[in-house]
N, C-alpha and C. Protein backbone atom coordinates (compact mmCIF):
# COMPACT_ATOMS: atom_id res chain seq x y z
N UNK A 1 13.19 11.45 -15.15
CA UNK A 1 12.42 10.96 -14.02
C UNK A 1 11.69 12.15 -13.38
N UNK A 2 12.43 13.13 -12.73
CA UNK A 2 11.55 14.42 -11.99
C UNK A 2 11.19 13.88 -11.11
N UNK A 3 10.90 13.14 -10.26
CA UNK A 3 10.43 12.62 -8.95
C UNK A 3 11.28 11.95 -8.05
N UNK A 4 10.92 12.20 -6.69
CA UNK A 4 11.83 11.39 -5.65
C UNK A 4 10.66 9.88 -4.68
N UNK A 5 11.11 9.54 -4.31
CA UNK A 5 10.63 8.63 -3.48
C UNK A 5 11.38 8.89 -1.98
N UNK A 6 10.55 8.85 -1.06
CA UNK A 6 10.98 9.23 0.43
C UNK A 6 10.02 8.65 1.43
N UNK A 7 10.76 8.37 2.33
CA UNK A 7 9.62 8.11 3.92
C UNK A 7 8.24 9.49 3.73
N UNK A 8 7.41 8.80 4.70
CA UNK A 8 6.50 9.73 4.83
C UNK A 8 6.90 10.66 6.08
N UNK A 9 6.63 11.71 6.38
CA UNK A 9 7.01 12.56 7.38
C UNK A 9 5.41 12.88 7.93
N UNK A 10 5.37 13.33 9.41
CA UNK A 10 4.19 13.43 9.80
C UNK A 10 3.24 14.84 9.28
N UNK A 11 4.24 15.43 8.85
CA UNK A 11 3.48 16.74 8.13
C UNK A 11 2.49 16.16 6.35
N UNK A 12 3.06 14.84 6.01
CA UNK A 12 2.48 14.69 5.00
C UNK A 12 0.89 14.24 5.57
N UNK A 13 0.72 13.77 6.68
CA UNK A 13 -0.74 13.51 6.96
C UNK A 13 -2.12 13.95 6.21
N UNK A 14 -2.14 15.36 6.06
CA UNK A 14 -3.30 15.32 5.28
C UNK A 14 -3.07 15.29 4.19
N UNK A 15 -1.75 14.78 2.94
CA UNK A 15 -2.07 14.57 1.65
C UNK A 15 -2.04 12.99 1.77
N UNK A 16 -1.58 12.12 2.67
CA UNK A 16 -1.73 10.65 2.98
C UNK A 16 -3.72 10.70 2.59
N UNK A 17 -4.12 10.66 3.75
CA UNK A 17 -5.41 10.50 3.87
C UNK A 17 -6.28 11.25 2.73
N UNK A 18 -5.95 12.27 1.93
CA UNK A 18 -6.37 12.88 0.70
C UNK A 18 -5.90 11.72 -0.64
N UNK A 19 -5.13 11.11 -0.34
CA UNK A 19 -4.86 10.15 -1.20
C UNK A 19 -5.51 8.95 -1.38
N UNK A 20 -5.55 8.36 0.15
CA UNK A 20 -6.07 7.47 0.35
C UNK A 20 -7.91 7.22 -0.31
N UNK A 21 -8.66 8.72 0.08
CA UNK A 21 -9.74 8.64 -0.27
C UNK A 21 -9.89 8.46 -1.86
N UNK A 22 -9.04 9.74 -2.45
CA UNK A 22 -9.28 9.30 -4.01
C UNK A 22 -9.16 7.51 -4.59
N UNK A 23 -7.98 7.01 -3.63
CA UNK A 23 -7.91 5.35 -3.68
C UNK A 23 -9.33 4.95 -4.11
N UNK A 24 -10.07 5.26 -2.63
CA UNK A 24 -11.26 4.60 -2.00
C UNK A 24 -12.20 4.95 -2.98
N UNK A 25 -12.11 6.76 -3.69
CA UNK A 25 -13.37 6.46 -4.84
C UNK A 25 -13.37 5.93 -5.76
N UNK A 26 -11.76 5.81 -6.39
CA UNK A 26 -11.57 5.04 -7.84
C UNK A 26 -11.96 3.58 -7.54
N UNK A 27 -11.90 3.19 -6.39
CA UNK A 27 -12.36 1.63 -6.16
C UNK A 27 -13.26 1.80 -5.77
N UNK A 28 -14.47 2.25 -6.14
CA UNK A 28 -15.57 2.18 -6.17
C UNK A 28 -16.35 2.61 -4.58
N UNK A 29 -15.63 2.73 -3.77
CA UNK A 29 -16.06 2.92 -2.19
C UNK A 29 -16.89 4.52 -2.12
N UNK A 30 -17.73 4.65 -1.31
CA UNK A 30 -18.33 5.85 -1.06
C UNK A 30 -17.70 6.62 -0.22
N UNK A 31 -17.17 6.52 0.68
CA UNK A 31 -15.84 7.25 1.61
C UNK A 31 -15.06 6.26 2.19
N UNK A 32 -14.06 7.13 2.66
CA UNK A 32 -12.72 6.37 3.36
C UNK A 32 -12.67 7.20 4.89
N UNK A 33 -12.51 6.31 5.55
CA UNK A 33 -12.25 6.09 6.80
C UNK A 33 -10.98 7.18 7.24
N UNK A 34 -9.85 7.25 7.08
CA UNK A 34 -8.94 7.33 7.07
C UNK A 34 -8.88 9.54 7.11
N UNK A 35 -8.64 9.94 8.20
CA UNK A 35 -8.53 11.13 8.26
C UNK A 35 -6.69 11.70 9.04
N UNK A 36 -6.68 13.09 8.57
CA UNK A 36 -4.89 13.28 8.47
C UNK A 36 -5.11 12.86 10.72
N UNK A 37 -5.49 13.25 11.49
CA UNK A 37 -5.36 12.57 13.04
C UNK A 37 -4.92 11.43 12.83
N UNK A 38 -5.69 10.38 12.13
CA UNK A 38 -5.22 8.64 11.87
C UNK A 38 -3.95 8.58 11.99
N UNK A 39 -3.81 9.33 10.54
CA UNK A 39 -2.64 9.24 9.98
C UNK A 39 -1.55 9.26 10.68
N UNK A 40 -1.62 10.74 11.81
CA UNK A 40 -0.60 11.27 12.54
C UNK A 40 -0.97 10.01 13.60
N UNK A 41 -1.90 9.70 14.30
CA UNK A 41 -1.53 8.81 15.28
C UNK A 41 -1.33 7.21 15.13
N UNK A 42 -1.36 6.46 13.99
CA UNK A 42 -1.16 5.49 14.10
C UNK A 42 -0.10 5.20 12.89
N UNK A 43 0.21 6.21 11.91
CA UNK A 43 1.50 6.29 11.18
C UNK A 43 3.02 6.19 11.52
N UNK A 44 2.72 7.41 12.89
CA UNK A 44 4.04 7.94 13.27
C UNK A 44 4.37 7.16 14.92
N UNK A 45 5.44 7.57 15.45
CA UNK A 45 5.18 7.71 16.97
C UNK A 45 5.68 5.97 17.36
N UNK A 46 5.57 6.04 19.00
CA UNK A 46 6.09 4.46 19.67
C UNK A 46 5.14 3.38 19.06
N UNK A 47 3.88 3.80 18.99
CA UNK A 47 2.81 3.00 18.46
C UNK A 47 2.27 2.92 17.18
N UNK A 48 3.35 3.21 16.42
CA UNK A 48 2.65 3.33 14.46
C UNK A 48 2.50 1.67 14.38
N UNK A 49 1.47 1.90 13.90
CA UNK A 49 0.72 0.68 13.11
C UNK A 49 1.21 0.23 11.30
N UNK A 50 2.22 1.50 10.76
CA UNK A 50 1.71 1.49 9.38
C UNK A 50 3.01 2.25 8.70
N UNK A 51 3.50 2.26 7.87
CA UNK A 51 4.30 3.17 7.36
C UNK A 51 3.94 3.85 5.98
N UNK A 52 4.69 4.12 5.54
CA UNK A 52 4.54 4.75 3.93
C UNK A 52 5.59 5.53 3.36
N UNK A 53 5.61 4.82 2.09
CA UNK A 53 6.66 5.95 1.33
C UNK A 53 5.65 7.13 0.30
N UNK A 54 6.40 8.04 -0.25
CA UNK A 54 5.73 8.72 -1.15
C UNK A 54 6.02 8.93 -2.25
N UNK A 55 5.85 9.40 -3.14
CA UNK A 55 6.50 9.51 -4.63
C UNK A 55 5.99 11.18 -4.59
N UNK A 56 7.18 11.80 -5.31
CA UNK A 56 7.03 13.60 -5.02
C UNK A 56 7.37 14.22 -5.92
N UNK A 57 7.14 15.24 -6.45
CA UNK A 57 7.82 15.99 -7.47
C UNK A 57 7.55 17.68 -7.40
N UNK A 58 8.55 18.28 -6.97
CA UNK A 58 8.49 19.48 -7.01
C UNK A 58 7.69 19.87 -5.78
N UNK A 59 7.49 18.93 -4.30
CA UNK A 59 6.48 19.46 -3.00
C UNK A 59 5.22 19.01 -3.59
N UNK A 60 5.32 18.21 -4.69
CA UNK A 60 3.57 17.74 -5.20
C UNK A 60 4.18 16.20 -5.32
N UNK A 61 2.70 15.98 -4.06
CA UNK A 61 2.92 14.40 -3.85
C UNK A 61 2.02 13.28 -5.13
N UNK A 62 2.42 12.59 -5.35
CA UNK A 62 2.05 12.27 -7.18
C UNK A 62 1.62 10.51 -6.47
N UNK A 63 1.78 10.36 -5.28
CA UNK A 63 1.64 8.58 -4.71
C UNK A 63 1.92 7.98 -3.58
N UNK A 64 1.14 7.18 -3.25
CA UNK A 64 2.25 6.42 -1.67
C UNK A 64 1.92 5.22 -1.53
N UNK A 65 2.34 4.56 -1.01
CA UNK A 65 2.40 3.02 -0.41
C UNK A 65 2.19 3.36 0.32
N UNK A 66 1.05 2.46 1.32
CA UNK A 66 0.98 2.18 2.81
C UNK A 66 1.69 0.81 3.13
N UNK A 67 2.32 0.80 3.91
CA UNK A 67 2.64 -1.02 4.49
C UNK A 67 2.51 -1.14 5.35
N UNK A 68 2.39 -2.55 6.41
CA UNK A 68 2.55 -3.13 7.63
C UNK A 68 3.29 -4.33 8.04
N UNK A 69 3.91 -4.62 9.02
CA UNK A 69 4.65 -6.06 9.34
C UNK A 69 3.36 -7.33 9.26
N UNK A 70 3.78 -7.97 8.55
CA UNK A 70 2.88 -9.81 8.41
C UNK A 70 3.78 -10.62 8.35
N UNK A 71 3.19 -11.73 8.97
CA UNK A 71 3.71 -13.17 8.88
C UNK A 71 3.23 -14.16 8.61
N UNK A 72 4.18 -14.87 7.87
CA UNK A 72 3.58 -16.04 6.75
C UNK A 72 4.08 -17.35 7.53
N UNK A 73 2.90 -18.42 7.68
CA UNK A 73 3.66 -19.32 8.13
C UNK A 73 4.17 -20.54 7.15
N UNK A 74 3.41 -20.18 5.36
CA UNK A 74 4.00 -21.04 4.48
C UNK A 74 5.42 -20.53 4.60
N UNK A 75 6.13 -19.15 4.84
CA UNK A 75 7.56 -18.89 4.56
C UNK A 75 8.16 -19.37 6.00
N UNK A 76 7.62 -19.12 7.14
CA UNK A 76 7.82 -19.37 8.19
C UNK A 76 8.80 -17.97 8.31
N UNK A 77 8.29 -16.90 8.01
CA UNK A 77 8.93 -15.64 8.13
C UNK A 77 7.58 -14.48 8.42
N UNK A 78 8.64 -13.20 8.14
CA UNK A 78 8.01 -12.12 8.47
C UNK A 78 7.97 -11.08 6.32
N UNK A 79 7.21 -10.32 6.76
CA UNK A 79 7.25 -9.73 4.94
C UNK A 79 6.18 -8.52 5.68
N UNK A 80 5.85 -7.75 4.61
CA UNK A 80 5.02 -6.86 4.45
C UNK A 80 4.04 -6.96 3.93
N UNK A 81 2.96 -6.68 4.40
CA UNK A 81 1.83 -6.25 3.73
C UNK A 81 0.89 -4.97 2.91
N UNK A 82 1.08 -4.51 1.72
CA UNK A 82 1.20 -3.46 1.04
C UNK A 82 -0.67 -3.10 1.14
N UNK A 83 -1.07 -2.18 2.09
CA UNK A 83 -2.39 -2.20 2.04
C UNK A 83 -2.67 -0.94 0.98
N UNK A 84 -2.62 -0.39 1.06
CA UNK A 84 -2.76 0.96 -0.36
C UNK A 84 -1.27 0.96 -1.34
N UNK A 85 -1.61 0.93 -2.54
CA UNK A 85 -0.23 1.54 -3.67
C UNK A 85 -1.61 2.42 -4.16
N UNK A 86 -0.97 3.80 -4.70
CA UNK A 86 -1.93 4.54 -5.46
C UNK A 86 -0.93 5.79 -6.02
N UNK A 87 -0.89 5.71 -7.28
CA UNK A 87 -0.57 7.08 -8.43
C UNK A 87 -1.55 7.90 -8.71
N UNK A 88 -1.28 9.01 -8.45
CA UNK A 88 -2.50 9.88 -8.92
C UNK A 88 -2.57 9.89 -10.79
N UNK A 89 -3.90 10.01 -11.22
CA UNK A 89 -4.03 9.12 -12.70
C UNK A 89 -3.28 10.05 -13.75
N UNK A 90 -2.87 11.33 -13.76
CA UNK A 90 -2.00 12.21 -14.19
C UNK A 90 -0.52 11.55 -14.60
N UNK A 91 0.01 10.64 -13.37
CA UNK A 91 1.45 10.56 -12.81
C UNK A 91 1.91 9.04 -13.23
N UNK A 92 0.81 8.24 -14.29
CA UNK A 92 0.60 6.98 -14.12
C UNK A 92 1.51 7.01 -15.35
N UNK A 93 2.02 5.42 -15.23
CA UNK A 93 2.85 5.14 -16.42
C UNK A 93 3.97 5.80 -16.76
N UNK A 94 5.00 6.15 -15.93
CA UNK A 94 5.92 6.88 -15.50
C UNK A 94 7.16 5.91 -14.87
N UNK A 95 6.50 4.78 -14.05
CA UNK A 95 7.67 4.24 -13.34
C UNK A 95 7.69 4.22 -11.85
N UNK A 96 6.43 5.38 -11.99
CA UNK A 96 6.17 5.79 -10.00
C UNK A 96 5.63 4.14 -9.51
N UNK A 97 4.62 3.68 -9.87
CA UNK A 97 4.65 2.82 -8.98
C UNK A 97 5.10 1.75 -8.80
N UNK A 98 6.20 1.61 -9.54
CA UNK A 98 7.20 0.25 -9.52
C UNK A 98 8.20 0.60 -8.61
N UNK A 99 8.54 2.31 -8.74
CA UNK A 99 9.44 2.88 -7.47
C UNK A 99 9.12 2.67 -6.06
N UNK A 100 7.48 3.21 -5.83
CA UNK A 100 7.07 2.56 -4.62
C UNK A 100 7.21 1.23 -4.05
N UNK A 101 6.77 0.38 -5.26
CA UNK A 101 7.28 -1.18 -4.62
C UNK A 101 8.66 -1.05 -4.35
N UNK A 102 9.25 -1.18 -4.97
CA UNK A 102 10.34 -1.58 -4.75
C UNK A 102 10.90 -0.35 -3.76
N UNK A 103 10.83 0.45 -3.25
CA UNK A 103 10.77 0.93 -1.77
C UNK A 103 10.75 0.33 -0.57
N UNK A 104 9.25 0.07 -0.98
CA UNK A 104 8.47 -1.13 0.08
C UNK A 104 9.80 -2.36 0.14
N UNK A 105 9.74 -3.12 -0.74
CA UNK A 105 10.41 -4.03 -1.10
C UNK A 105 11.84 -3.83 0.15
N UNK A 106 13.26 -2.52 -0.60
CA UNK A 106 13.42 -2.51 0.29
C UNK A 106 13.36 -2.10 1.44
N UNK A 107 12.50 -1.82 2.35
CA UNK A 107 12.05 -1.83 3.59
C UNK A 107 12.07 -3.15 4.04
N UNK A 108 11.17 -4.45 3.61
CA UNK A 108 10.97 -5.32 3.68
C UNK A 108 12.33 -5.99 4.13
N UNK A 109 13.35 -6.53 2.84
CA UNK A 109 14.28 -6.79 3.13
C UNK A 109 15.29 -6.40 4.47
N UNK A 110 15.89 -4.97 4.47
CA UNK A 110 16.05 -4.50 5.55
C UNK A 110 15.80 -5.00 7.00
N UNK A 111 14.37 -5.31 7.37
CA UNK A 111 13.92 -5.84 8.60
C UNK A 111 13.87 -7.38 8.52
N UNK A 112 14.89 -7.66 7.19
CA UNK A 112 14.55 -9.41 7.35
C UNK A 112 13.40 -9.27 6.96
N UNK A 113 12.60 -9.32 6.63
CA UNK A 113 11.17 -9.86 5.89
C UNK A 113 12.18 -10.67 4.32
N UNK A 114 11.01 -11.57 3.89
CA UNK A 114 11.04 -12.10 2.87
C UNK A 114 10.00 -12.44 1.79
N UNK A 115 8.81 -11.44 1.75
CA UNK A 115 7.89 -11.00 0.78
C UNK A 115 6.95 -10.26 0.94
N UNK A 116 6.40 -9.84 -0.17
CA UNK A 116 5.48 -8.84 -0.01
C UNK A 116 4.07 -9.45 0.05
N UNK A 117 3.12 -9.10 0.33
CA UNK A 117 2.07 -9.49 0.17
C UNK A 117 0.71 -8.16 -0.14
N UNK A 118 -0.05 -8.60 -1.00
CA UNK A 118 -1.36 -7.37 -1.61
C UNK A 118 -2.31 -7.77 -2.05
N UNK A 119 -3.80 -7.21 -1.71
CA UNK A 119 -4.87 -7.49 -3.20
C UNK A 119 -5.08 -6.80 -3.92
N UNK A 120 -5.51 -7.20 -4.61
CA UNK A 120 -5.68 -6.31 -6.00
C UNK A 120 -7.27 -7.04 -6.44
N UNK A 121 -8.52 -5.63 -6.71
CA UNK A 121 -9.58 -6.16 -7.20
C UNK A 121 -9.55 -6.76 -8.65
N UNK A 122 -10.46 -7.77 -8.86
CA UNK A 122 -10.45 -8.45 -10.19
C UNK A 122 -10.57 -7.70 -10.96
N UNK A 123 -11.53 -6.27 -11.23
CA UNK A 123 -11.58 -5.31 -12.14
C UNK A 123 -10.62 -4.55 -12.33
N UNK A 124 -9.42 -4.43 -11.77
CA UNK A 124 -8.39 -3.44 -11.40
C UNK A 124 -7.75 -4.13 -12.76
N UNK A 125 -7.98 -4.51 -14.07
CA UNK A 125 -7.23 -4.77 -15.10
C UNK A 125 -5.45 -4.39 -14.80
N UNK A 126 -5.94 -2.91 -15.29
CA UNK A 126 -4.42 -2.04 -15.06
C UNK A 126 -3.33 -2.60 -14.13
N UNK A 127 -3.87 -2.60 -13.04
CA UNK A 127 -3.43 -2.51 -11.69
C UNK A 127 -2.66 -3.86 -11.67
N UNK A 128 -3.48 -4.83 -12.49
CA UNK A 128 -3.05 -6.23 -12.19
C UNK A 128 -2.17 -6.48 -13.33
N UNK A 129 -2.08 -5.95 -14.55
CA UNK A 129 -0.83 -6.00 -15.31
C UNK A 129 -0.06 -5.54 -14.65
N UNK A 130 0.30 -4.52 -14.12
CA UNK A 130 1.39 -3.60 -13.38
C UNK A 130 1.97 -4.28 -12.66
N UNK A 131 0.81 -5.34 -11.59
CA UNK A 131 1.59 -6.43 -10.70
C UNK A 131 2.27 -7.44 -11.16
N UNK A 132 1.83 -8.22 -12.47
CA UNK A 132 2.31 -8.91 -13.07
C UNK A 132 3.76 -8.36 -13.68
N UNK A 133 4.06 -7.47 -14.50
CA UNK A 133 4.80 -7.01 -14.92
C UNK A 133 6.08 -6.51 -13.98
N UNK A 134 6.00 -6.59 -12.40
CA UNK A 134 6.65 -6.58 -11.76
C UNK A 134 7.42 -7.51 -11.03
N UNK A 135 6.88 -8.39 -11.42
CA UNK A 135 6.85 -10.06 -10.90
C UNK A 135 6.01 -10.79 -10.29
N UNK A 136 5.06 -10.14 -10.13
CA UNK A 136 4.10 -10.47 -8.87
C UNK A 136 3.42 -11.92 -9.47
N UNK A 137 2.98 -12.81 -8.97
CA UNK A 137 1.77 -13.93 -9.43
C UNK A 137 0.97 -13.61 -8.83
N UNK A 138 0.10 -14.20 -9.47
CA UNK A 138 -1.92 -14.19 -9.14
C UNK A 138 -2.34 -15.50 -8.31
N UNK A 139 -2.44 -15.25 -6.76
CA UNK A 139 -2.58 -16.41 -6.37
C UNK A 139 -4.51 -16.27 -6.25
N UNK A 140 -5.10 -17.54 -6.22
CA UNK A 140 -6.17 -18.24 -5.70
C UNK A 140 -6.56 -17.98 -4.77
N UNK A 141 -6.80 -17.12 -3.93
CA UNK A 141 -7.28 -16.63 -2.34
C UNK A 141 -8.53 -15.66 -2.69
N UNK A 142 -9.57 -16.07 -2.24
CA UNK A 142 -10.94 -15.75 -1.53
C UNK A 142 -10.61 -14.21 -0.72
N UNK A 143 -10.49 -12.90 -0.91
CA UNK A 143 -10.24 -12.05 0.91
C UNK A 143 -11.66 -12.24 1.24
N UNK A 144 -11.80 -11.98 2.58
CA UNK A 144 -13.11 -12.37 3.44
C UNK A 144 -13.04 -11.08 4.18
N UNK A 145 -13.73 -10.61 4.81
CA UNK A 145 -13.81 -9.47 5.85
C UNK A 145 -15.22 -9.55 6.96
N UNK A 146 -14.88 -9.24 8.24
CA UNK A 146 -15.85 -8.88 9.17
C UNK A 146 -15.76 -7.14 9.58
N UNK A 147 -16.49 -7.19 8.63
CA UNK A 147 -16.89 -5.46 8.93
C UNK A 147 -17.68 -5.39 10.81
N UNK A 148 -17.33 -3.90 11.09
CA UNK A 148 -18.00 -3.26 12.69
C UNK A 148 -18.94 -4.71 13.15
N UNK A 149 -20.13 -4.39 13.08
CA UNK A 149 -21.19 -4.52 13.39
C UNK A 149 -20.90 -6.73 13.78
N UNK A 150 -20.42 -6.96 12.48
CA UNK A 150 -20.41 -8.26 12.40
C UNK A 150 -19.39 -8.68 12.88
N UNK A 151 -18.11 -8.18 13.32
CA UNK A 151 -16.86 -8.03 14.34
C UNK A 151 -17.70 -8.35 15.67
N UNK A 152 -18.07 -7.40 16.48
CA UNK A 152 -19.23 -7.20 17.46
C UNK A 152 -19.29 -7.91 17.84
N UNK A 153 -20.89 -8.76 17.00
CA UNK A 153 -21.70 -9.91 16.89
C UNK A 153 -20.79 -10.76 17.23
N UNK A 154 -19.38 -11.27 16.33
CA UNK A 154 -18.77 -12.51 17.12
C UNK A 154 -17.79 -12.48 17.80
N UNK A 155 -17.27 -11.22 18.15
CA UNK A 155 -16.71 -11.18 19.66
C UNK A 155 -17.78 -11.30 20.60
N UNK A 156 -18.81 -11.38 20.61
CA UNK A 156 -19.90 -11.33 21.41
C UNK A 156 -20.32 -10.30 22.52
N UNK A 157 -19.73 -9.11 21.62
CA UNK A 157 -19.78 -7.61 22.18
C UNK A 157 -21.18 -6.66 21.78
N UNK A 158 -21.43 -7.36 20.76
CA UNK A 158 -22.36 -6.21 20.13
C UNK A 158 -23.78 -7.25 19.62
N UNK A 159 -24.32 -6.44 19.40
CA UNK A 159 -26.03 -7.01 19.07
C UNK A 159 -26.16 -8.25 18.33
């Protein structure tokens, strides 16, 4: 194996957000949002928004999960929502990111939650065997998003 899996600590901040971006270019995005301040202020602290584990080897961080608390009202419970999984492409096919889930996973459990929840892009082939192969199913859901500007517009804040 050679690798550990661990909480994130607030010193990992700028390889979080260094991670995150490579995420954001392999999926095709032109930058990521997400800088090591974020990280430290809405990761850590009375008010974290977010957690994360990491996958490590030798002080070289090789992956992380981001998660958050969600609630389902088909379960009529609480679960997680896995917004980033990412292996750096070196570290892939190893086992790291089935370790991360199932991290996540138990976290989940732990707080009473009772599933995980993620997307995964249609092109993400890989990504989506990996989910499959973990147990995951492929459900039928549309994601939708209101980006800035169009947020705004129908809060009826902005132009």
């Amino acid at each position: 194996m050679g690798w550990t899996i661990r909480e994130a600590a607030p010193a990992d901040a700028p390889v979080i957000a260094a991670l995150a971006g490579r995420l954001s270019r392999e999926d095709g995005q032109t930058s990521c949002a997400l800088r090591p301040k974020d990280v430290l202020a809405q990761g850590f602290g009375a008010s974290r928004r977010f957690q994360a584990v990491l996958a490590e080897r030798d002080g070289e961080l090789l992956g992380y999960a981001l998660f958050y608390p969600s609630y389902d009202t088909d379960h009529a419970a609480r679960g997680l929502y896995v917004q980033d999984l990412y292996v750096v492409p070196e570290a892939r096919g190893r086992g790291i990111g089935r370790a991360l889930m199932a991290a996540v996973g138990r976290c989940c459990l732990a707080d009473g939650g009772c599933y995980l929840f993620w997307n995964a892009r249609p092109d993400n082939a890989g990504g989506r065997a990996f989910y499959r192969a973990i147990g995951a199913r492929e459900e039928r859901v549309l994601t939708l998003s209101l980006q800035p500007e169009a947020l705004r517009r129908l809060a009826g804040t902005g132009s």
